[in-house]
Protein backbone atom coordinates (compact mmCIF):
# COMPACT_ATOMS: atom_id res chain seq x y z
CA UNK A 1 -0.40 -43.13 42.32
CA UNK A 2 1.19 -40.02 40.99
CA UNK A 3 -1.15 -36.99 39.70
CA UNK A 4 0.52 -35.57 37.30
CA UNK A 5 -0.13 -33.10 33.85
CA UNK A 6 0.12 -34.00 30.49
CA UNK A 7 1.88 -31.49 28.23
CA UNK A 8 1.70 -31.57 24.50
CA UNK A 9 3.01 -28.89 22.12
CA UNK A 10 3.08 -28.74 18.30
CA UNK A 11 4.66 -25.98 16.30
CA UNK A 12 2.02 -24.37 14.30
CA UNK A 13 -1.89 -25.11 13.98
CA UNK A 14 -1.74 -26.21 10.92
CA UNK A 15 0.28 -28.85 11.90
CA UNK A 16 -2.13 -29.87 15.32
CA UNK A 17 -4.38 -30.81 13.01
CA UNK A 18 -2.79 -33.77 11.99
CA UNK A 19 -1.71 -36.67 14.00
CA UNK A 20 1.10 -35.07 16.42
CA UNK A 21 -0.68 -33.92 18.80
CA UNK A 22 -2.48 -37.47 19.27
CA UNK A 23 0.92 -39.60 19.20
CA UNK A 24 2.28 -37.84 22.16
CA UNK A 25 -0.89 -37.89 23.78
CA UNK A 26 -1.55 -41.77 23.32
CA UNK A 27 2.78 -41.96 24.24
CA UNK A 28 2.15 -40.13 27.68
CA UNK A 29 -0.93 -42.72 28.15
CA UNK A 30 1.00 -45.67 27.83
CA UNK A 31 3.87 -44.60 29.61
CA UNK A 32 1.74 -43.39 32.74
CA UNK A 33 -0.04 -46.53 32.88
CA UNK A 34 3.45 -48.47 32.84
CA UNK A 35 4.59 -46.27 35.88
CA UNK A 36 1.57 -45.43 38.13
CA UNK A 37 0.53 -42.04 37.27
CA UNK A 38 -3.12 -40.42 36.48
CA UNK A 39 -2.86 -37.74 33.66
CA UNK A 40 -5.16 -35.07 35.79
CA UNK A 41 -5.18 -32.19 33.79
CA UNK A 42 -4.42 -32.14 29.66
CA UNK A 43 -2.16 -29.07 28.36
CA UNK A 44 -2.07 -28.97 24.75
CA UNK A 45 -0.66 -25.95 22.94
CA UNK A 46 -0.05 -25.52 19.25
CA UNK A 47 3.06 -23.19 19.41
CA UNK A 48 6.48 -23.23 18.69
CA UNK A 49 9.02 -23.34 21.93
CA UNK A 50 10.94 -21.22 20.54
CA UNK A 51 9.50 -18.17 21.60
CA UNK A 52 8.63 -17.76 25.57
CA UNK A 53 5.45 -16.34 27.30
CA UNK A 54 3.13 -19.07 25.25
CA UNK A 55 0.06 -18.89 26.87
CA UNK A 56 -1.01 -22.63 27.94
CA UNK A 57 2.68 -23.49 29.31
CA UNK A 58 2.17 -20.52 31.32
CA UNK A 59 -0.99 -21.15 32.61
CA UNK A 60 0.42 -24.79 33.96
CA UNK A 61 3.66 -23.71 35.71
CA UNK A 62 1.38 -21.19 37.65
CA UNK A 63 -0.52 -24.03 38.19
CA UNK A 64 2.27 -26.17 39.22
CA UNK A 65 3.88 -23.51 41.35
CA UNK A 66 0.38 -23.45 43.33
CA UNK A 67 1.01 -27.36 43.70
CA UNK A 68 -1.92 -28.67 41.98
CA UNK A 69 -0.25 -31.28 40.64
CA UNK A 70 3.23 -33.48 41.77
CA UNK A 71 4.81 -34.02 38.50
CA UNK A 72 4.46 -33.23 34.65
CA UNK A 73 4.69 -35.74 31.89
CA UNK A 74 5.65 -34.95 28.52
CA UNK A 75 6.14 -36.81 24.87
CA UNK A 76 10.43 -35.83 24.71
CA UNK A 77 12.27 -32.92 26.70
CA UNK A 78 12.56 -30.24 23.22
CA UNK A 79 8.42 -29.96 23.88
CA UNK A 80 9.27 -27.38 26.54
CA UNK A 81 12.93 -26.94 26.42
CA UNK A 82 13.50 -25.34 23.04
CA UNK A 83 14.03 -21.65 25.11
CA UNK A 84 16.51 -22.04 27.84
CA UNK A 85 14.32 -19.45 29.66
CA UNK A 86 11.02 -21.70 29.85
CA UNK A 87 13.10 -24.88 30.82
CA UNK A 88 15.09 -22.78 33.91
CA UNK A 89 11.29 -22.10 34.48
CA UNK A 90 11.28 -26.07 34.82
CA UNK A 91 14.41 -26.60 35.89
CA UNK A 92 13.40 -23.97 39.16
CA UNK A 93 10.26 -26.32 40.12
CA UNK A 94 12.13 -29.37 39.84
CA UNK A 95 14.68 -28.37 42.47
CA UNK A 96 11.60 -27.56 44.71
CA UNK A 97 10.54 -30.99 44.36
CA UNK A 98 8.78 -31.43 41.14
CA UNK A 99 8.99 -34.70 39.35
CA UNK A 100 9.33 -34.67 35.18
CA UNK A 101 9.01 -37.48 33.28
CA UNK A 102 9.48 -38.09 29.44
CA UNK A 103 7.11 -40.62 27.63
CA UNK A 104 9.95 -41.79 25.35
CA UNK A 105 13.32 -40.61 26.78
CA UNK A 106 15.02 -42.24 29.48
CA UNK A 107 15.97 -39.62 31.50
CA UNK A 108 16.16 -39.71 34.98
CA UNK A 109 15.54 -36.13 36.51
CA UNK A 110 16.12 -37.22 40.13
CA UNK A 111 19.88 -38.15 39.27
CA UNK A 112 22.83 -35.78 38.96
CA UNK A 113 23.55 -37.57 35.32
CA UNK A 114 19.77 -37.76 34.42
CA UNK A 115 19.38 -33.88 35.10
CA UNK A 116 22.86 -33.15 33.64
CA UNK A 117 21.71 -35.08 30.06
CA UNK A 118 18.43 -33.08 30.53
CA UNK A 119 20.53 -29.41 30.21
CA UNK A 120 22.91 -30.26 27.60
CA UNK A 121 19.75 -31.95 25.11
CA UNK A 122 18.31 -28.43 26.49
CA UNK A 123 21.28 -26.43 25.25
CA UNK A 124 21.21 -28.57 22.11
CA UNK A 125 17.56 -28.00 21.31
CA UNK A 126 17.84 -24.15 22.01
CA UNK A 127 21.21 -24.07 19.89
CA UNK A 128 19.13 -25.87 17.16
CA UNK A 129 16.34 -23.22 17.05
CA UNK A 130 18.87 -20.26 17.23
CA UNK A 131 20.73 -21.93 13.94
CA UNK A 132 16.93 -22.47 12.24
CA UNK A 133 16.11 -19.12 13.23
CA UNK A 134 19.29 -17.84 11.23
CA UNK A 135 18.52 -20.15 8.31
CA UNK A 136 15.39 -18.81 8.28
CA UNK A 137 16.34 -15.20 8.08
CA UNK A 138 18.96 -16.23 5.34
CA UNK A 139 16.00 -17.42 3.45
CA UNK A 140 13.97 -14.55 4.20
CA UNK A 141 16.78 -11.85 2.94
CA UNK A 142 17.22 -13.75 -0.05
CA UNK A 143 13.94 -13.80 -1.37
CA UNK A 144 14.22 -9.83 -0.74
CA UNK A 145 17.09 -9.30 -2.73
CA UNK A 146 15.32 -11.02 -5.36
CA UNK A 147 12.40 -8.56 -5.03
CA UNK A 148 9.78 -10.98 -3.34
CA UNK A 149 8.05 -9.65 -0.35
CA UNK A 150 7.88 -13.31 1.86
CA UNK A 151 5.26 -11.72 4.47
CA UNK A 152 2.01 -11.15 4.81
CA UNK A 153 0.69 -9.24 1.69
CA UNK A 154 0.13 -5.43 3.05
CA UNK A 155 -3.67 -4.26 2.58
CA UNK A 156 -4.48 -4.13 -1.34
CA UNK A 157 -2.51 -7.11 -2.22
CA UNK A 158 -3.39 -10.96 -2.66
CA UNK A 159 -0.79 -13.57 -1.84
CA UNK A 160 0.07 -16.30 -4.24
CA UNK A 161 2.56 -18.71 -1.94
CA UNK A 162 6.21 -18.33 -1.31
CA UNK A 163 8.56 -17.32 -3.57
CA UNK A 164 5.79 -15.18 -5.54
CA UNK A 165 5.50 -11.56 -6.06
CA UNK A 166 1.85 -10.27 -4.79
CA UNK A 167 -0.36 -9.16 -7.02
CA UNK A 168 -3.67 -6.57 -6.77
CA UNK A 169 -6.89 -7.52 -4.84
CA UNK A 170 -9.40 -6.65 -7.10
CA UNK A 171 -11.73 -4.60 -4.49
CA UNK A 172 -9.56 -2.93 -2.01
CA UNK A 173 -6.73 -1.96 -4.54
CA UNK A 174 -8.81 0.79 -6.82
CA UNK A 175 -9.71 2.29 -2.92
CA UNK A 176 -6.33 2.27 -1.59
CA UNK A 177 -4.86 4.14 -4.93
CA UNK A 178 -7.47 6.52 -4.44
CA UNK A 179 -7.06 6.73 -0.94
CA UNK A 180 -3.21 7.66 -1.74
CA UNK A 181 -4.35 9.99 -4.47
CA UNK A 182 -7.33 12.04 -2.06
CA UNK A 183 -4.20 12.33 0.79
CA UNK A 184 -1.32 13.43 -1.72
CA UNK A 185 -3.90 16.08 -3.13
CA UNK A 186 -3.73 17.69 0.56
CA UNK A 187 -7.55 18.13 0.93
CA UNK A 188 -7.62 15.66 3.48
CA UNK A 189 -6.93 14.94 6.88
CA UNK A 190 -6.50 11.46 7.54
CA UNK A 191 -9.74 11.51 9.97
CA UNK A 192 -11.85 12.86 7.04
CA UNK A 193 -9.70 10.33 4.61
CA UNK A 194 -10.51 7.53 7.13
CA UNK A 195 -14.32 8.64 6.97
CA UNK A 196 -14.31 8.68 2.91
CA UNK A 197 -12.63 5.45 2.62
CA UNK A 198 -15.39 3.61 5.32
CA UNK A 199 -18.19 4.89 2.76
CA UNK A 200 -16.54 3.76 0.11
CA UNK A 201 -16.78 0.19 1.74
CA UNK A 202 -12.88 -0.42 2.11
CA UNK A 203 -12.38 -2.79 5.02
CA UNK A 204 -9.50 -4.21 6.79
CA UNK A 205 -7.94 -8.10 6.51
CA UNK A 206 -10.50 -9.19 8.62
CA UNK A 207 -13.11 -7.94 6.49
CA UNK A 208 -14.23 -4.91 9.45
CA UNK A 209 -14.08 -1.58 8.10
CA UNK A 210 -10.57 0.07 7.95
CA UNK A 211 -8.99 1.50 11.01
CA UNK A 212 -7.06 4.80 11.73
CA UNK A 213 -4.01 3.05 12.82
CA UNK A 214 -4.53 0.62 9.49
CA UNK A 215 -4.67 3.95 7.28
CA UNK A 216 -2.12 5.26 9.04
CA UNK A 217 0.25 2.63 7.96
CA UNK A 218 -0.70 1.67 4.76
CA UNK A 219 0.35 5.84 3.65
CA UNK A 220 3.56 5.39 5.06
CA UNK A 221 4.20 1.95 3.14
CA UNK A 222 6.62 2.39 0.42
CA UNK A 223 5.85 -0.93 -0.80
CA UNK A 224 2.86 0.26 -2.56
CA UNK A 225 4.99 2.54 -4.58
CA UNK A 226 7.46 -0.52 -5.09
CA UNK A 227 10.07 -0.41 -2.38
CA UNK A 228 10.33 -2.97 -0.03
CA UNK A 229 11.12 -1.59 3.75
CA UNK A 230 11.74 -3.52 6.77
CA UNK A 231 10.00 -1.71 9.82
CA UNK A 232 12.03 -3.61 12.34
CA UNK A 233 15.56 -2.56 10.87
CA UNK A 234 14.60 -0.01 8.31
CA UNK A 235 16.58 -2.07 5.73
CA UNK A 236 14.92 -1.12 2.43
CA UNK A 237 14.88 -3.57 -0.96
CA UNK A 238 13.51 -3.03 -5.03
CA UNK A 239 10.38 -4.89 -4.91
CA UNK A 240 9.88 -7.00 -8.51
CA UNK A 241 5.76 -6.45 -7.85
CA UNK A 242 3.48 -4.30 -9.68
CA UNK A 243 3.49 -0.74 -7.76
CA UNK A 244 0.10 0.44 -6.85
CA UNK A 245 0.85 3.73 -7.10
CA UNK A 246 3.80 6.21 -8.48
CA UNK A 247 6.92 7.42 -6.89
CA UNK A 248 5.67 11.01 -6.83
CA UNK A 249 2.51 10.15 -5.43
CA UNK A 250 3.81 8.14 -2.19
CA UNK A 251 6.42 11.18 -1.76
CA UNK A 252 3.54 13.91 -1.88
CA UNK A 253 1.91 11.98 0.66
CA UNK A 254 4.78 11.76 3.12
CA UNK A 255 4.51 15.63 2.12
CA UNK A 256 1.27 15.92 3.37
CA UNK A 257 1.81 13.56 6.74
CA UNK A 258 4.76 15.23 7.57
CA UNK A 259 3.23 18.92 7.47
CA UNK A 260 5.52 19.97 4.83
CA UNK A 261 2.54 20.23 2.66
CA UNK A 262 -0.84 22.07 2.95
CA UNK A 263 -3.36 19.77 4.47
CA UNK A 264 -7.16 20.33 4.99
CA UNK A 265 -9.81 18.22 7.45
CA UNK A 266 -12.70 17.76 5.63
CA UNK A 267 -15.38 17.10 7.58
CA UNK A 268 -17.79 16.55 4.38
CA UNK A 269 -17.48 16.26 0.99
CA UNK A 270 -18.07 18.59 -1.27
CA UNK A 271 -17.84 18.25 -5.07
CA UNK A 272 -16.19 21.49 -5.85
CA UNK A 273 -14.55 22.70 -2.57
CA UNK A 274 -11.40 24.90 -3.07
CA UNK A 275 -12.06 25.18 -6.55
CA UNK A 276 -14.04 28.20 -7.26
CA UNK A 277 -13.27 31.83 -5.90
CA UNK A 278 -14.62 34.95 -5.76
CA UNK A 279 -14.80 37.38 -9.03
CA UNK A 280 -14.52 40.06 -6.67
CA UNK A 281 -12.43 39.23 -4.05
CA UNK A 282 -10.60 36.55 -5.32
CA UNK A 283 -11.74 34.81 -1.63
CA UNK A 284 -12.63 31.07 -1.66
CA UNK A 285 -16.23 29.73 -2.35
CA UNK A 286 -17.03 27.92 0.82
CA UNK A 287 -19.22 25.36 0.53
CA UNK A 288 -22.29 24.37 3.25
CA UNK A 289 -25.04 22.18 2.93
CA UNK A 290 -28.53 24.13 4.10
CA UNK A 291 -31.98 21.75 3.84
CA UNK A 292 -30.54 19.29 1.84
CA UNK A 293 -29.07 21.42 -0.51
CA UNK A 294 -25.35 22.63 -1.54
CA UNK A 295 -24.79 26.47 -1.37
CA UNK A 296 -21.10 27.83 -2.32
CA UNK A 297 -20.69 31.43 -0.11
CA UNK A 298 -18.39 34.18 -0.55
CA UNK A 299 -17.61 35.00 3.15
CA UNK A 300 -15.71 38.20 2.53
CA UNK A 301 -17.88 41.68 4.74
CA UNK A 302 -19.66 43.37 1.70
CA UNK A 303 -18.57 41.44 -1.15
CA UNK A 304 -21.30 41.26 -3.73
CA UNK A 305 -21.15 37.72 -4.54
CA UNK A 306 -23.23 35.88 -2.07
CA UNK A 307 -23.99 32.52 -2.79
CA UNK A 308 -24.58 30.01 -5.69
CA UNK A 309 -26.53 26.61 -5.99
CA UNK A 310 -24.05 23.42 -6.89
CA UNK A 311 -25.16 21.77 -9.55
CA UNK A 312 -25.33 26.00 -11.48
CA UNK A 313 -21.91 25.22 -10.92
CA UNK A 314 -22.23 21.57 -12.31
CA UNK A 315 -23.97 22.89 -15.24
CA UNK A 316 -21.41 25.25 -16.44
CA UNK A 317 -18.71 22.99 -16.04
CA UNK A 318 -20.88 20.94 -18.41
CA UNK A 319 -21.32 23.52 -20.94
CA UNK A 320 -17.59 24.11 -20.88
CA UNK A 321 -17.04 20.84 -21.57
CA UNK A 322 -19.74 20.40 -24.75
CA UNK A 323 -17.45 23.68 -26.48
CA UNK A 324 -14.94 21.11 -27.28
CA UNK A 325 -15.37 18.81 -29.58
CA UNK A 326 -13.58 16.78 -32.42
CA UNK A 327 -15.58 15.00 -35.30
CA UNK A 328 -14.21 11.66 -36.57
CA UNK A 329 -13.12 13.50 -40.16
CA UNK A 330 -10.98 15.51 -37.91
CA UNK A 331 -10.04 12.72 -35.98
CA UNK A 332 -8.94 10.59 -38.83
CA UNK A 333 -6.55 13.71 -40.31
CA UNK A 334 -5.39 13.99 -37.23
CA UNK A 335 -3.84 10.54 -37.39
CA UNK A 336 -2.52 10.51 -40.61
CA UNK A 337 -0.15 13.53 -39.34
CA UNK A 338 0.51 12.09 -35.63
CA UNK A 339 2.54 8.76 -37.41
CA UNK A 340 5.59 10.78 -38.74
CA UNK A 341 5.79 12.85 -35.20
CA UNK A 342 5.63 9.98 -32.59
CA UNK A 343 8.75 8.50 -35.11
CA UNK A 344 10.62 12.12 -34.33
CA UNK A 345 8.95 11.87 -30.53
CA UNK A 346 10.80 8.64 -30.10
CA UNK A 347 14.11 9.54 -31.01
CA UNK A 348 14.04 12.56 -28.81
CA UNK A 349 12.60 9.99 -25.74
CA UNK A 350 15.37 7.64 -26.58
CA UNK A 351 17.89 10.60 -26.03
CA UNK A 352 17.37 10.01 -21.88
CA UNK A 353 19.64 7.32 -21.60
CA UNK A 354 17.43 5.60 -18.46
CA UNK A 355 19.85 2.48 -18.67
CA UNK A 356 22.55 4.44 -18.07
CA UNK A 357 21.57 6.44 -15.19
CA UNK A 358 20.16 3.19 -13.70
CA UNK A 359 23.38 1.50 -13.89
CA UNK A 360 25.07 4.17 -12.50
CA UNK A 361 22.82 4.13 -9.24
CA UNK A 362 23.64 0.22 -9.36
CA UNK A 363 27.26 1.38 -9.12
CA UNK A 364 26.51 3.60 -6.15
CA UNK A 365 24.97 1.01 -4.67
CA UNK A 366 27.43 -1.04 -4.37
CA UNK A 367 30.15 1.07 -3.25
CA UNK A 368 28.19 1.69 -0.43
CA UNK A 369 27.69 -1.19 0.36
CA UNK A 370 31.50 -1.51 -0.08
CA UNK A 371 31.69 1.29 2.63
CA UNK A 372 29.40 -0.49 5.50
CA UNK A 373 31.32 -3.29 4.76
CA UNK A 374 34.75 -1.40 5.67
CA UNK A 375 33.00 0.10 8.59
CA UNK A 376 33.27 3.55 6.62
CA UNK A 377 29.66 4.46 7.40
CA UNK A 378 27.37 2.67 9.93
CA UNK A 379 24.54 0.65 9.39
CA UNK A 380 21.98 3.69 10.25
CA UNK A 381 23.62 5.69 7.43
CA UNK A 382 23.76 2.97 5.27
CA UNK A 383 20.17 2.18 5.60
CA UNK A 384 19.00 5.93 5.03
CA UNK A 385 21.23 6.30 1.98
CA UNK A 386 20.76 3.25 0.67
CA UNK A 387 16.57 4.22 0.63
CA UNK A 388 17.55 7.11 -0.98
CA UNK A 389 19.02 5.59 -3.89
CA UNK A 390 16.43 2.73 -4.19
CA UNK A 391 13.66 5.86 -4.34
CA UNK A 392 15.71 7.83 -6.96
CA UNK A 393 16.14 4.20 -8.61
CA UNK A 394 12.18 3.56 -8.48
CA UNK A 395 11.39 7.00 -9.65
CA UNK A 396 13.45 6.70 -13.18
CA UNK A 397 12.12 2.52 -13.70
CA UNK A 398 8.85 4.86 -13.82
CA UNK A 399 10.04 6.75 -16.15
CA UNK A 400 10.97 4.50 -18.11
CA UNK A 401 7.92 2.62 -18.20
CA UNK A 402 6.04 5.93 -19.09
CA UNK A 403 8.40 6.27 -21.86
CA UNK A 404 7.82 2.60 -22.90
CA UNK A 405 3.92 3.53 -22.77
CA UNK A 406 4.64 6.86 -25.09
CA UNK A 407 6.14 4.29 -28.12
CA UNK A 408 4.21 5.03 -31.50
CA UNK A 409 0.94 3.53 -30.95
CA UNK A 410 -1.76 5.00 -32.85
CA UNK A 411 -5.05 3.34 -30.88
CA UNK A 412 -3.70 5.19 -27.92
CA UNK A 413 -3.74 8.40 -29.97
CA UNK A 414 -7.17 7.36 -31.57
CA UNK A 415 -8.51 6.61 -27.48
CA UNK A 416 -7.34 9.87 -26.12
CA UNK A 417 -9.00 11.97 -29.16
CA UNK A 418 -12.23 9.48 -28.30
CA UNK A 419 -11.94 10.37 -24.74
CA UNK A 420 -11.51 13.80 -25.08
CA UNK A 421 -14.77 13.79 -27.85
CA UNK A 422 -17.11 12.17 -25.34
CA UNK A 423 -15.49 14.50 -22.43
CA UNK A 424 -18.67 16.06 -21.33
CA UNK A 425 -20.78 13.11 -21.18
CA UNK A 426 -18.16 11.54 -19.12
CA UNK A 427 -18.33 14.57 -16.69
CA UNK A 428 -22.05 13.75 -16.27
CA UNK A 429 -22.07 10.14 -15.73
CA UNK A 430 -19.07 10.56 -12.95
CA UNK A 431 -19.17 10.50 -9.27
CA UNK A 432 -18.93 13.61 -7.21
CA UNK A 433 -14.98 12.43 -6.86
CA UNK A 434 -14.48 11.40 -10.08
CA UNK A 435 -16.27 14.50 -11.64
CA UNK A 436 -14.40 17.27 -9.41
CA UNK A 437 -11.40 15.34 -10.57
CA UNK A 438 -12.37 15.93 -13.96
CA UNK A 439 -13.35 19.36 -13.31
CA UNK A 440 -9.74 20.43 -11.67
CA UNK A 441 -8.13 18.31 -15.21
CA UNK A 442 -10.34 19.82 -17.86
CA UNK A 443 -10.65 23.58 -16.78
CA UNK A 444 -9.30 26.57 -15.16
CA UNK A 445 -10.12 30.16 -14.25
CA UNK A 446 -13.41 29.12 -12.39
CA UNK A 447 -14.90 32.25 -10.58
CA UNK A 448 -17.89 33.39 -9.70
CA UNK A 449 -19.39 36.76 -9.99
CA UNK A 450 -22.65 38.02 -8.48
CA UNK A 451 -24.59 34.80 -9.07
CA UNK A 452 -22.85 34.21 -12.34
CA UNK A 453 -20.10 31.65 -13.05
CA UNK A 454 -17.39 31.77 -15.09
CA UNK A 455 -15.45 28.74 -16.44
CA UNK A 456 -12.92 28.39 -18.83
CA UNK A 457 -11.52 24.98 -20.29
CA UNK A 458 -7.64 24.23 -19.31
CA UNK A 459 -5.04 24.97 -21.37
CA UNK A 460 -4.68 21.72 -23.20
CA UNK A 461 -8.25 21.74 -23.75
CA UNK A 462 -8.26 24.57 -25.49
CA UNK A 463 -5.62 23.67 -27.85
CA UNK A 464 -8.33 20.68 -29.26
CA UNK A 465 -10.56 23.52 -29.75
CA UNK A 466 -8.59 25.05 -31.87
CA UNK A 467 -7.97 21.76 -34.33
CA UNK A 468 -10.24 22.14 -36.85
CA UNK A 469 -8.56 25.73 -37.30
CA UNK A 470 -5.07 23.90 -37.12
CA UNK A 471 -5.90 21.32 -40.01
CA UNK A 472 -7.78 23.61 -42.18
CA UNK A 473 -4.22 26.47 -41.82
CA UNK A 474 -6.87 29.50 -40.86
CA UNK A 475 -6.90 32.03 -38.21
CA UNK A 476 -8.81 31.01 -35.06
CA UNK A 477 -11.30 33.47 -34.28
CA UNK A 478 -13.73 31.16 -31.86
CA UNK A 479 -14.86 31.12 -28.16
CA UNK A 480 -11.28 30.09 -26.75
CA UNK A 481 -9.06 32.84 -26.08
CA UNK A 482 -5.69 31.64 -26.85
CA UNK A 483 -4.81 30.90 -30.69
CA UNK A 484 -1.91 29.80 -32.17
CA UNK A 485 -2.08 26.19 -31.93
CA UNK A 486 0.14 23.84 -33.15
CA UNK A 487 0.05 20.26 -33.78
CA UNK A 488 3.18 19.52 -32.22
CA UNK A 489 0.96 20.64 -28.72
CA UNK A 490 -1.41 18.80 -29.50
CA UNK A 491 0.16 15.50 -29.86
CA UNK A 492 2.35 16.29 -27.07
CA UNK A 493 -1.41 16.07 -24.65
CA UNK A 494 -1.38 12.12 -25.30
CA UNK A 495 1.89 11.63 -24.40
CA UNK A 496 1.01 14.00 -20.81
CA UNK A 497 0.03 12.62 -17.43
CA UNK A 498 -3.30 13.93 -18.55
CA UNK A 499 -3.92 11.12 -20.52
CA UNK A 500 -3.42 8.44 -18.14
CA UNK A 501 -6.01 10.64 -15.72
CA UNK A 502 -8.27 10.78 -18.29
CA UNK A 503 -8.25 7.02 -19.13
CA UNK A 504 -8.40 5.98 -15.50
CA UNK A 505 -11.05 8.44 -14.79
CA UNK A 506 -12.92 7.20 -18.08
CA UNK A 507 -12.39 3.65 -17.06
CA UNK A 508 -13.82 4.07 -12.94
CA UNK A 509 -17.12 6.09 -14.80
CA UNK A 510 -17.59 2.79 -17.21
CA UNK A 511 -17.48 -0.18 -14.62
CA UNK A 512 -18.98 2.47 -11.85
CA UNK A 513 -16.20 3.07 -9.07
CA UNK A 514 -17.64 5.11 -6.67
């Protein structure tokens, strides 16, 4: 009697777990018991052929090479003999005297013909993955064109089945935006970025906490941003999902991560780091922590400034913050005025002629693809170019969604004038993040002299201060320092990026982002 190995082999695990891997096994059985052989050892992999180096096949030609078995039994020859590399690997042991037998092919390997009908259904099954694998890549590159991203969904993103665009994860999206946001702003290194993002409890697929080498691809993944990019080929493709993140964002961090921009390691975090200086010597209020509590420090040899608690600091942010306010009466006037300009404001928005320049990089588009195809430029230029466009093309479809956003719509008017009124209690219900974000938005000129600070509100703030003044037509003679308001400013802040900071800001302090 024969000893012999059993090897079965399904494609993928999800399909071992139905009855494949069982038929062959029960087809070996009865077809060893027909021809006096004793299945010693079992080999089961779940794994296509297609690829070589699979572990378990491995494992049994080392063993067969080492003689610890005289044949090998298996249910048809394409089990193995999908590679041409794995069945030379065969085809080797069998011209050392190694005996192969097929449960339900009859093949005779110790013939000239039965060995010749082995290679060609060998060629055939190898030439029938090659033209699957093409099919398959067909498939794949159409679904990009189309914008769908048919992989994995990056870090951030839920799947939803083939041929559907991914859409946010709830948890880890809010963190990655941030995470974008913290990098672009150039305060962090990605070690302290990597260190920030672990406390805020963003982990990786497998649910561990986030990795460098994770963070360091996910910033360098345009897909977030809505381009599509290959990493094998560097072909690039308009992704149809919902970006996670702007244009300008994802650029300012390639900014950051390719030195071209100024970039800190912060080792800790520090509410207002970097954005206080010196009254005196216009040097930068370095923050320390000393028993448990914050100190900012001018460092400069015989500077009088010293040091300052935080949270004097916090406080006079605050009570910047309380000097503006707007009352509903004013509120309500200022509506009835802001319908006739956001009719003028649209005309003028309209004037931009998006469409236009879109179809025009549409046209470029495809006369360079016109140019590959006449070998006029190579595919490496091709594929650089080509990204170039797609980013220009990604950057105005953001503009024009912004404009769509800026359409006459008084309850976003009414909800930036309510944001804006409820400002400083905001400020005090915030996050450390969230609040020195609100701090660098809302105010400007913040110094510190002696063991005084000094804190003005930004510009745009101060215009609300002034539109009481505005509405009633008298002179301005209050706290703020510049007069001369108009309304046309002020309607102009809802349309502003400041706006959308202040909602999302408004909208992490409600539902408690940390």
């Amino acid at each position: 009697m024969k000893h012999c190995y059993g090897y079965i082999r399904v494609s993928t695990v999800k399909q071992g777990d139905g009855v494949s891997l069982e038929a062959q096994k029960e087809a070996i059985r009865a077809f060893a018991s027909h021809n006096a052989i004793k299945i010693v050892e079992w080999y089961e992999e779940k794994e296509t052929a297609a690829k070589t180096g699979r572990p378990v096949f491995n494992r049994m030609i080392a063993n067969l090479r080492k003689r610890k078995a005289q044949g090998l039994v298996v249910h048809k020859i394409d089990r193995f003999a999908r590679n041409l590399t794995d069945y030379g690997r065969i085809s080797q042991l069998m011209d050392l005297g190694l005996e192969v037998f097929t449960a339900i092919e009859s093949l005779d390997f110790q013939s000239r013909g039965g060995r010749l009908a082995a290679d060609v259904q060998a060629v055939v099954a190898a030439d029938f993955i090659r033209n699957q694998r093409q099919e398959t890549i067909k498939g794949l590159y159409g679904r990009l064109a189309q914008g769908i991203y048919p992989f994995k969904a990056p870090l951030g993103y839920l799947d939803h089945g083939a041929g559907k665009h991914k859409t946010f994860d709830p948890e880890r999206a809010p963190l990655i935006r941030e995470a974008f946001e913290l990098y672009a702003s150039g305060d962090y290194s990605q070690l302290a970025l990597l260190a920030v993002l672990r406390k805020r409890g963003l982990t990786g697929g497998r649910g561990a906490p986030i990795s460098s080498s994770t963070l360091e691809a996910l910033l360098a993944n345009p897909f977030y941003a809505g381009i599509i990019k290959i990493k094998r080929n560097g072909r690039t493709f308009q992704g149809g999902h919902q970006p996670l993140i702007s244009m300008a964002t994802f650029e300012r961090a390639q900014a950051v991560k390719a030195g071209k921009a100024l970039k800190k390691c912060t080792m800790h975090e520090y509410t207002y780091r970097r954005l206080f200086r010196c009254r005196h010597c216009d040097g930068a209020m370095t923050p320390e922590r000393q028993k448990g509590v914050v100190y900012y420090r001018c460092h400069t040899n015989g500077c009088a400034t010293k040091s300052i608690r935080e949270n004097v600091l916090e406080d006079q942010i605050y009570q910047c913050l309380k000097q503006v306010t707007l009352t509903d009466r004013e509120i309500d006037r200022l509506m009835v005025l802001l319908r006739g300009w956001m009719r003028a404001r649209q005309k003028q928005l309209n004037q931009e002629a998006i469409p236009l320049k879109l179809n025009q990089l549409a046209e470029k588009r495809e006369r360079l693809t016109d140019a590959l195809i006449d070998r006029l430029v190579s595919q490496e230029i091709f594929e650089k170019r080509n990204e170039a466009l797609l980013f220009q093309e990604q950057r105005l479809r953001e503009r024009e969604a912004q404009i769509s956003s800026q359409r006459p719509d008084p309850k976003q008017a009414r909800k930036f004038f309510e944001l804006v009124k409820s400002l400083a209690s905001t400020y005090i219900s915030a996050s450390p993040a969230h609040r020195r974000e609100l701090a660098a938005i809302a105010t400007s000129n913040r110094w510190v002299e002696g063991k005084k600070p000094y804190v003005e509100p930004s510009d745009w703030l101060q215009r609300l201060g002034h539109v009481e003044h505005v509405l009633n037509g008298g002179h301005y003679e209050g706290t703020f320092r510049t007069s001369g308001a108009n309304l046309n400013d002020i309607f102009e802040l809802f349309c502003s990026e400041r706006f959308s900071d202040l909602k999302r800001l408004s909208l992490a302090v409600s539902q408690n982002k940390v």
